[in-house]
PDB file of N, CA and C in Angstrom:
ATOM      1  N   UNK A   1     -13.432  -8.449   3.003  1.00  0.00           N
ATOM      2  CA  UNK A   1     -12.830  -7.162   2.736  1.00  0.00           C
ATOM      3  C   UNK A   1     -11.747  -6.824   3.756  1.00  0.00           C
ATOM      4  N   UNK A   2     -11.725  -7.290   4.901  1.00  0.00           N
ATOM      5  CA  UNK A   2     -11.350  -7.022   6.237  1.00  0.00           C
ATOM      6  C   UNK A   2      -9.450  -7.431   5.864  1.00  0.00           C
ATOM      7  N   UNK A   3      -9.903  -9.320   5.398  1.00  0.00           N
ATOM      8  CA  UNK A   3      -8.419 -10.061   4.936  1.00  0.00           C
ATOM      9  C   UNK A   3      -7.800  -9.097   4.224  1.00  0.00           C
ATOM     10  N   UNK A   4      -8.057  -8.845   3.223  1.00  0.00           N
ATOM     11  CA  UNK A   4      -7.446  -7.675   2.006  1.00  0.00           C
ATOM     12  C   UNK A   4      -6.744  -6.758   2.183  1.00  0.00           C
ATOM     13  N   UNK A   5      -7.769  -5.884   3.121  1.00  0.00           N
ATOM     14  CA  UNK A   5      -6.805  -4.890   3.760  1.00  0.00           C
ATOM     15  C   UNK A   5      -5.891  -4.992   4.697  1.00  0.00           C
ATOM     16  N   UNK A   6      -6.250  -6.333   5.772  1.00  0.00           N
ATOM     17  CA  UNK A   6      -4.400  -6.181   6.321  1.00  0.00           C
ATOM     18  C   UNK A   6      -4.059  -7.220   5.799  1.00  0.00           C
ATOM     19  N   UNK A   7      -4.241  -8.208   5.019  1.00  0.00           N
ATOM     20  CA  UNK A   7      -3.118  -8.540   3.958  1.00  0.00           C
ATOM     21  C   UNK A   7      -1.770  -7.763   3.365  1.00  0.00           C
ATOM     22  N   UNK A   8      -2.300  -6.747   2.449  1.00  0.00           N
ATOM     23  CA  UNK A   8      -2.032  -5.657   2.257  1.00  0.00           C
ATOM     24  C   UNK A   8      -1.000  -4.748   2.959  1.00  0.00           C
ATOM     25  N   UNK A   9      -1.485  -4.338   4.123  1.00  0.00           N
ATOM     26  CA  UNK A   9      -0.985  -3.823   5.183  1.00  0.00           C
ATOM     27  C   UNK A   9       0.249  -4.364   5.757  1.00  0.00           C
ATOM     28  N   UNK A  10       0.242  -6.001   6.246  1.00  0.00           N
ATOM     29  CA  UNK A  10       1.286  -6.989   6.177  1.00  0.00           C
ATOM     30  C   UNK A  10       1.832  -6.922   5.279  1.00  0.00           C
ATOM     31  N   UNK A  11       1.129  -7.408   3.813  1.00  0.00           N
ATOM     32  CA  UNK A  11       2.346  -7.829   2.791  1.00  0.00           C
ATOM     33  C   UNK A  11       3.707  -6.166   2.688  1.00  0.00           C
ATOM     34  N   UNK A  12       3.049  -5.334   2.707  1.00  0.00           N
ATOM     35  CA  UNK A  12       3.495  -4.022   2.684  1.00  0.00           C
ATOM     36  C   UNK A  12       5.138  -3.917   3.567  1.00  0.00           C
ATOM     37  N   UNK A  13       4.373  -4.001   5.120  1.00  0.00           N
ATOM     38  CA  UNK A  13       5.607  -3.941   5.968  1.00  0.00           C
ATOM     39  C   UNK A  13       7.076  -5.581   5.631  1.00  0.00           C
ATOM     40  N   UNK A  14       6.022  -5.973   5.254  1.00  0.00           N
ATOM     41  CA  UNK A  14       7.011  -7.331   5.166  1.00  0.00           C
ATOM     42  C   UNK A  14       7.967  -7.297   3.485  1.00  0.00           C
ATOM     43  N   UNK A  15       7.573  -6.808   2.951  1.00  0.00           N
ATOM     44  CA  UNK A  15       8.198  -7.172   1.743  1.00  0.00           C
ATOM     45  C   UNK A  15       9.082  -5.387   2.237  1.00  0.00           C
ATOM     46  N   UNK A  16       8.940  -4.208   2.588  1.00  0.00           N
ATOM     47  CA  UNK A  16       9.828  -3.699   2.680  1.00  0.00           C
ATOM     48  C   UNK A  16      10.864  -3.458   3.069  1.00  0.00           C
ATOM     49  N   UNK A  17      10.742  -4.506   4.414  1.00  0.00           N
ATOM     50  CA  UNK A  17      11.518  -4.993   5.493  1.00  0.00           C
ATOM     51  C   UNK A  17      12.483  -5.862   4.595  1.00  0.00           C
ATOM     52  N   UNK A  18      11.880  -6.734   3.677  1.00  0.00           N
ATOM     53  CA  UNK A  18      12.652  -8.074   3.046  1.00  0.00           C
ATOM     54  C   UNK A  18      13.434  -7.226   1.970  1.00  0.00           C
ATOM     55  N   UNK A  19      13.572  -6.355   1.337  1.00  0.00           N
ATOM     56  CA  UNK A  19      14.021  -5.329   0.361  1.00  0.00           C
ATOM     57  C   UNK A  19      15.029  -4.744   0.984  1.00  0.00           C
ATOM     58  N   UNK A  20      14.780  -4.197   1.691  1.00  0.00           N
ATOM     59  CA  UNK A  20      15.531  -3.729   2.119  1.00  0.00           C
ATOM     60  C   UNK A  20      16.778  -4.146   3.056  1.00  0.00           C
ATOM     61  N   UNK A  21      16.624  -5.214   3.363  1.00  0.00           N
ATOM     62  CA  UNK A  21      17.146  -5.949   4.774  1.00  0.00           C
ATOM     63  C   UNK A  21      18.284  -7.176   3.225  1.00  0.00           C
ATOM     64  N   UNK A  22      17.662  -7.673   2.360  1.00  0.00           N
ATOM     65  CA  UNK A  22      18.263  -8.532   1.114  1.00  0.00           C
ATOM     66  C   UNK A  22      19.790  -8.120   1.072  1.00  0.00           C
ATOM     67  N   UNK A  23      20.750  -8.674   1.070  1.00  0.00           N
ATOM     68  CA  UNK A  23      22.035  -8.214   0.517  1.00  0.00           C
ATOM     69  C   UNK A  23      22.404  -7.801  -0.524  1.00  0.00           C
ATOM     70  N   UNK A  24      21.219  -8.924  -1.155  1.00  0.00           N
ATOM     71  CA  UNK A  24      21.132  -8.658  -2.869  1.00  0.00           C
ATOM     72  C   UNK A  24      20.881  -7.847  -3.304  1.00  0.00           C
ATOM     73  N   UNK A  25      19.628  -6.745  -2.913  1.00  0.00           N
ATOM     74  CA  UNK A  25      18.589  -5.913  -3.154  1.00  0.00           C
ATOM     75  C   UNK A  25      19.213  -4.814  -2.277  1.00  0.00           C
ATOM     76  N   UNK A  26      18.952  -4.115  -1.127  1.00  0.00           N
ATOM     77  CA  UNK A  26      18.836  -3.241   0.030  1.00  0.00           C
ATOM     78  C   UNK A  26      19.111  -2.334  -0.929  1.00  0.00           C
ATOM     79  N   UNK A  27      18.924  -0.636   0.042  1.00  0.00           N
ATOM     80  CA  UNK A  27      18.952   0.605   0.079  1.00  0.00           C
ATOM     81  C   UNK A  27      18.028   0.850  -1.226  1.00  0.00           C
ATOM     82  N   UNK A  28      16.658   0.240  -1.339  1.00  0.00           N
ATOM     83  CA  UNK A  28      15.621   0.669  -1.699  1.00  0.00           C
ATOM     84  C   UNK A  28      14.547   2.190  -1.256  1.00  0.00           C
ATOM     85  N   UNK A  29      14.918   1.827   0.101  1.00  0.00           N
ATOM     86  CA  UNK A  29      13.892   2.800   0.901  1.00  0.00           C
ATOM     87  C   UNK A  29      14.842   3.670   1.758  1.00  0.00           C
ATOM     88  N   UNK A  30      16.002   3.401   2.158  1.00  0.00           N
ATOM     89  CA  UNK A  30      16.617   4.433   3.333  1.00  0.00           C
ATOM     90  C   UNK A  30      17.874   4.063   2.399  1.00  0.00           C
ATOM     91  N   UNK A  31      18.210   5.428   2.186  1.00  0.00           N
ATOM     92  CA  UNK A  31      19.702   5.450   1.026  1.00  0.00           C
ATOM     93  C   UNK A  31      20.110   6.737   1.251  1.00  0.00           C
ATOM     94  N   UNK A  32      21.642   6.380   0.489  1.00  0.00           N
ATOM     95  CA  UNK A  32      22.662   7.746   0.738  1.00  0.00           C
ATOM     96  C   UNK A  32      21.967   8.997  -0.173  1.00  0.00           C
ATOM     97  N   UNK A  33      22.105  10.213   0.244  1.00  0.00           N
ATOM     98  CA  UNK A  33      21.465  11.137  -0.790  1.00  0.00           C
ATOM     99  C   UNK A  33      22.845  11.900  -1.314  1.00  0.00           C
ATOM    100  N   UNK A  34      22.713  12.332  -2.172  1.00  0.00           N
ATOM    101  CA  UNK A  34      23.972  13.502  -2.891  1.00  0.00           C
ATOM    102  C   UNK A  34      24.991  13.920  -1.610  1.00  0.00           C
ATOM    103  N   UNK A  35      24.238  14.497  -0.487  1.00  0.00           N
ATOM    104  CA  UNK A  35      25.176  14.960   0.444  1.00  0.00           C
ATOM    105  C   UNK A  35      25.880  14.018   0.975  1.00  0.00           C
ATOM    106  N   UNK A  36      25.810  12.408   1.341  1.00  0.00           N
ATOM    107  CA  UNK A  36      26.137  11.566   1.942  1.00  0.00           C
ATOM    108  C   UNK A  36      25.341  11.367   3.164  1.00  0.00           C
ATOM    109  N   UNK A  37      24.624  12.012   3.542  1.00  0.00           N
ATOM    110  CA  UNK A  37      23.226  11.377   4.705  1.00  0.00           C
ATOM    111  C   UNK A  37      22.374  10.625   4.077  1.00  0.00           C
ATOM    112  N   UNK A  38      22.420   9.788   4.842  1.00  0.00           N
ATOM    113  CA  UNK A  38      21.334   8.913   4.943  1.00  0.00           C
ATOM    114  C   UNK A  38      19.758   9.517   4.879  1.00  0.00           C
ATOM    115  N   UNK A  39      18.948   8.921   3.908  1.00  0.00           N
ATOM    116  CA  UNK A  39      17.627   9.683   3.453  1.00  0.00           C
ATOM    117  C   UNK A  39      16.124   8.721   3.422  1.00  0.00           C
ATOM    118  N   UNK A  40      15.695   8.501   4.418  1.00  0.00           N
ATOM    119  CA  UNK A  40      14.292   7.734   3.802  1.00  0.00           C
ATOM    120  C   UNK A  40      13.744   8.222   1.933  1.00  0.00           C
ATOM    121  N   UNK A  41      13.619   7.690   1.591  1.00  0.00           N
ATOM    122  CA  UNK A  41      12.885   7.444   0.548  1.00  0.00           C
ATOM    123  C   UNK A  41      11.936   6.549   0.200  1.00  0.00           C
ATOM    124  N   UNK A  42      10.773   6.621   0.883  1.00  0.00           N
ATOM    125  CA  UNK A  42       9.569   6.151   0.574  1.00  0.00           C
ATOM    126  C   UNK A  42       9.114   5.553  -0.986  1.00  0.00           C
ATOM    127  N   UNK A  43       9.142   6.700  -1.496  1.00  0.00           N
ATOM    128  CA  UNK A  43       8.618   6.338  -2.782  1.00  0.00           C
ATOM    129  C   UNK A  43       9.722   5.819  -3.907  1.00  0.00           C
ATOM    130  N   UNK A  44      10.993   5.115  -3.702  1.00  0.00           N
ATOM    131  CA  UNK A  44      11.537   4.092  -4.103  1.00  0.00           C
ATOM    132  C   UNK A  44      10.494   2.915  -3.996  1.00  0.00           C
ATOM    133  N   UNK A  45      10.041   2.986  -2.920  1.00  0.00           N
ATOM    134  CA  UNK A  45       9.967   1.538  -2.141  1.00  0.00           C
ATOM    135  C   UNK A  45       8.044   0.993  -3.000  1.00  0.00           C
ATOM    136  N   UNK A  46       7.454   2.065  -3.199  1.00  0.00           N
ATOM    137  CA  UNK A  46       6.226   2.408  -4.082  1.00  0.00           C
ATOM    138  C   UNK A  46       6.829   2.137  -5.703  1.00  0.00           C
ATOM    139  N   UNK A  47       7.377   2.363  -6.436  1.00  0.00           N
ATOM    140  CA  UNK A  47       7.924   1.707  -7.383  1.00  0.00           C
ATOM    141  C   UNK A  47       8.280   0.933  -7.727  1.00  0.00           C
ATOM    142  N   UNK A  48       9.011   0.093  -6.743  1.00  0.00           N
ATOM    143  CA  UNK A  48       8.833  -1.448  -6.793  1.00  0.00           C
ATOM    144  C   UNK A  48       8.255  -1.883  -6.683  1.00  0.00           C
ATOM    145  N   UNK A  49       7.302  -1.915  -5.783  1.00  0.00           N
ATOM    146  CA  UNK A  49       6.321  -2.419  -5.954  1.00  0.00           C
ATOM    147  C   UNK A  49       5.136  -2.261  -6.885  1.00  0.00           C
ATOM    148  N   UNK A  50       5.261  -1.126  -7.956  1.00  0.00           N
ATOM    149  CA  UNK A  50       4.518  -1.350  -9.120  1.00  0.00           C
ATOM    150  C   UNK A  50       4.793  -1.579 -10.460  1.00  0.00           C
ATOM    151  N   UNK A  51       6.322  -1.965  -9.654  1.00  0.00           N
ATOM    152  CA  UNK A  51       7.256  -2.514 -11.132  1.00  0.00           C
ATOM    153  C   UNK A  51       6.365  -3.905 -11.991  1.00  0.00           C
ATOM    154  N   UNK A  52       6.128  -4.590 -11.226  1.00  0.00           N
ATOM    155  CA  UNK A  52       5.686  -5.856 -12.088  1.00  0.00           C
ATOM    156  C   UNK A  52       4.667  -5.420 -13.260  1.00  0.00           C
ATOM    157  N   UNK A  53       3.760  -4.002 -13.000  1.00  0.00           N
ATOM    158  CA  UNK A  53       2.371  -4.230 -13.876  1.00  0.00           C
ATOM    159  C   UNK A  53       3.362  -2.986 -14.956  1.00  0.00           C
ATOM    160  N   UNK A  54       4.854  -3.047 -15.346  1.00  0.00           N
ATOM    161  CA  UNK A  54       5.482  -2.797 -16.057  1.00  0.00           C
ATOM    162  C   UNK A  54       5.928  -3.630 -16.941  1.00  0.00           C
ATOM    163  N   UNK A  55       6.902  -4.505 -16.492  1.00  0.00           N
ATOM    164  CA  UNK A  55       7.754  -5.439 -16.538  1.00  0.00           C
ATOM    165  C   UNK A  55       7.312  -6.669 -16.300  1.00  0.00           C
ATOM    166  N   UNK A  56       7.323  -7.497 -17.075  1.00  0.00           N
ATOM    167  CA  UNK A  56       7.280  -8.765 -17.184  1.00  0.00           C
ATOM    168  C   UNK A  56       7.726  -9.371 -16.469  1.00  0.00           C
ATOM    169  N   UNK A  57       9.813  -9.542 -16.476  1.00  0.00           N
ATOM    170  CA  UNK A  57      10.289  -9.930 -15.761  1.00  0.00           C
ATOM    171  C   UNK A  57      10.159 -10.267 -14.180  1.00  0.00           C
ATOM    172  N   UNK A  58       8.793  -9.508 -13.389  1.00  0.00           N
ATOM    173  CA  UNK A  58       9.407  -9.344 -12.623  1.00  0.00           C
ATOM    174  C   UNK A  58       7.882 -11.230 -12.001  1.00  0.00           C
ATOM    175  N   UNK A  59       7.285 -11.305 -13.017  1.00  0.00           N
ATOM    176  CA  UNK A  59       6.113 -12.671 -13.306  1.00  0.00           C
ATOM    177  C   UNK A  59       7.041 -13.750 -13.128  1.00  0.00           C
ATOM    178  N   UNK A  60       8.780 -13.626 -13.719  1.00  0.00           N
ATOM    179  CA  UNK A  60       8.876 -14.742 -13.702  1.00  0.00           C
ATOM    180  C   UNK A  60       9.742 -15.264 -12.181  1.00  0.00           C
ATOM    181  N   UNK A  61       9.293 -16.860 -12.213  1.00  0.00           N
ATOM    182  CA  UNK A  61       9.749 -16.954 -10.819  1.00  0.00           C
ATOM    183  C   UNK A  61      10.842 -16.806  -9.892  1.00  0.00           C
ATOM    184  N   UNK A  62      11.534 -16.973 -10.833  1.00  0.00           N
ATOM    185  CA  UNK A  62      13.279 -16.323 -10.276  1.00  0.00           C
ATOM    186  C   UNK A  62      12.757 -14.862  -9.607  1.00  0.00           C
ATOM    187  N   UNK A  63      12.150 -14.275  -9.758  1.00  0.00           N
ATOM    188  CA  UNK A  63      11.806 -12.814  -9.524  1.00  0.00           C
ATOM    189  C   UNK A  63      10.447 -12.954  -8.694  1.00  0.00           C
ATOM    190  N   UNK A  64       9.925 -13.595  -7.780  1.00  0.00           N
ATOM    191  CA  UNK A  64       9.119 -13.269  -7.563  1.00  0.00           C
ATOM    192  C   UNK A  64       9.079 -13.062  -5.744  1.00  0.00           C
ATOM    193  N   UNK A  65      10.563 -13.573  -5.519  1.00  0.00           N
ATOM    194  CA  UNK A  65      10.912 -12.720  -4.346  1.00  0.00           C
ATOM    195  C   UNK A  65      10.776 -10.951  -4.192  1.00  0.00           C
ATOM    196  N   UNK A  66      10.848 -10.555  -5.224  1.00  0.00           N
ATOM    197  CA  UNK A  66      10.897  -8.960  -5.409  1.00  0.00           C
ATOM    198  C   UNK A  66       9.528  -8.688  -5.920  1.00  0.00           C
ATOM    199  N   UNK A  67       8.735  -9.277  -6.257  1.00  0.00           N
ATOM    200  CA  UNK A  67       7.340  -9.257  -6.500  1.00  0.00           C
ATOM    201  C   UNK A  67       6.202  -8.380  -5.648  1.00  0.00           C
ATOM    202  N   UNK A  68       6.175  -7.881  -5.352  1.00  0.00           N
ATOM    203  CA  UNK A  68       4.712  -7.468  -4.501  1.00  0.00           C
ATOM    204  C   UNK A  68       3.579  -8.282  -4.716  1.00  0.00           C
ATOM    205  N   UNK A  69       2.994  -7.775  -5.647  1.00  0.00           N
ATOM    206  CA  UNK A  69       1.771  -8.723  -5.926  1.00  0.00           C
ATOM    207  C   UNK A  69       2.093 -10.593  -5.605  1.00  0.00           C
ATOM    208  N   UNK A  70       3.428 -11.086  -5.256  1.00  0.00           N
ATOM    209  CA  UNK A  70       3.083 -12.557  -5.336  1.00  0.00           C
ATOM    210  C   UNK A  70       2.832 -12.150  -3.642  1.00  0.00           C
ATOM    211  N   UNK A  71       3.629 -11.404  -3.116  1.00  0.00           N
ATOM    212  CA  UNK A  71       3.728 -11.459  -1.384  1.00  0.00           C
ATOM    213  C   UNK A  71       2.366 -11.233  -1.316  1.00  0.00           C
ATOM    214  N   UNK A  72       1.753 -10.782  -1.401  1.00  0.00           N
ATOM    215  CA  UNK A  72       0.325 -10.162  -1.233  1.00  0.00           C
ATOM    216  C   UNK A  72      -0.662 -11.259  -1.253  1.00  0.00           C
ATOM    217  N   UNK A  73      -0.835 -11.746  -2.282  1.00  0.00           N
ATOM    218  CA  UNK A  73      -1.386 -12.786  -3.037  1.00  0.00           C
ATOM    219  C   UNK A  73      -1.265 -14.334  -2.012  1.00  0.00           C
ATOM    220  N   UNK A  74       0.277 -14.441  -1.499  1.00  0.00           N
ATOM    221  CA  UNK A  74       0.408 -15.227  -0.441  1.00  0.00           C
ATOM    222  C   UNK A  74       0.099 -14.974   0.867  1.00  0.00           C
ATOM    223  N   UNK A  75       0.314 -13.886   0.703  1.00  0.00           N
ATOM    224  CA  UNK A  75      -0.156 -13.674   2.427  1.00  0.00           C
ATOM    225  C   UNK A  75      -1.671 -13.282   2.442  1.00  0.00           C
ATOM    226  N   UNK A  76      -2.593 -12.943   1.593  1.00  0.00           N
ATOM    227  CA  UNK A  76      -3.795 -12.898   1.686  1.00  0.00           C
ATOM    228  C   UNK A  76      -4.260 -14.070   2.024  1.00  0.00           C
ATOM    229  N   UNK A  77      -3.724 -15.318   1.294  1.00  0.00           N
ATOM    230  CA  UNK A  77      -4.183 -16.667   1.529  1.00  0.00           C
ATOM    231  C   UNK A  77      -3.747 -17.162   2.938  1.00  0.00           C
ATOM    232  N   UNK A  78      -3.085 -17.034   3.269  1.00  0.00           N
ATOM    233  CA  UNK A  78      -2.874 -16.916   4.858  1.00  0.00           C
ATOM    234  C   UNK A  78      -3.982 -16.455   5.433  1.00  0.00           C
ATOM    235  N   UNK A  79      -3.833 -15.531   5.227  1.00  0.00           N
ATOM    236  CA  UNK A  79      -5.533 -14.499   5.772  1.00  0.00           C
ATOM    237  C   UNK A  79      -6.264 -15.274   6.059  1.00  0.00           C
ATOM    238  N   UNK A  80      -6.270 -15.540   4.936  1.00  0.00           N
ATOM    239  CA  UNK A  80      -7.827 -16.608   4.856  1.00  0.00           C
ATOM    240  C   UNK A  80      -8.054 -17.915   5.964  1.00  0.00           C
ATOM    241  N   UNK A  81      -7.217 -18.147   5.960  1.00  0.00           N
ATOM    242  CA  UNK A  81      -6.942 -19.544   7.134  1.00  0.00           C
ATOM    243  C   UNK A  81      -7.070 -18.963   8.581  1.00  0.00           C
ATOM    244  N   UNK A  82      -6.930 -17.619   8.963  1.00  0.00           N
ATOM    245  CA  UNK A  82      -6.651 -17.287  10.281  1.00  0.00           C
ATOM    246  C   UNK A  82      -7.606 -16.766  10.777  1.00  0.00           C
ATOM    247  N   UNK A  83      -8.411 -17.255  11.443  1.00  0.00           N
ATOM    248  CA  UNK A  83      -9.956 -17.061  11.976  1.00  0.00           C
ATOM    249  C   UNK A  83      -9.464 -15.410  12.577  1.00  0.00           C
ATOM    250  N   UNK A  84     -10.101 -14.245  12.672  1.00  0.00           N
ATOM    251  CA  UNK A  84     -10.287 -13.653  13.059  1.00  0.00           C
ATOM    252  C   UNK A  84     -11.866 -12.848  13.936  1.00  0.00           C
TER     253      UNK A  84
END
């Protein structure tokens, strides 16, 4: 139960970091607002990540850099290997 949750916790900081930081992707989570300041937006960053159990697209592998559930899924298995 222990792996799971900072799996989780990891996959979390890491895939928002990778989203955001992407050339391809960025200003998911910290973006311009109407006024022109700069705005955290959290719950962008929560939508993507529950895009996949929407969208199909996001299963296939070309897409699974933007995936949550694959980061998760990989880095849990990591978990698993790392004696704690």
């Amino acid at each position: 139960m222990k792996n799971i949750l900072y799996s989780f916790v990891v996959s979390f900081i890491l895939f928002g970091c990778y989203v955001e930081l992407n050339p391809q992707i960025t200003n998911i989570w910290w973006r311009i607002n109407s006024t022109g300041n700069k705005q955290l937006m959290i719950i962008n960053l929560f939508v993507l990540m529950l895009a996949p159990l929407q969208y199909l697209f996001y299963w296939n592998p070309n897409a699974w850099d933007i995936n949550f559930f694959i980061w998760w899924i990989i880095i849990y298995i990591i978990f698993l290997y790392i004696p704690m």
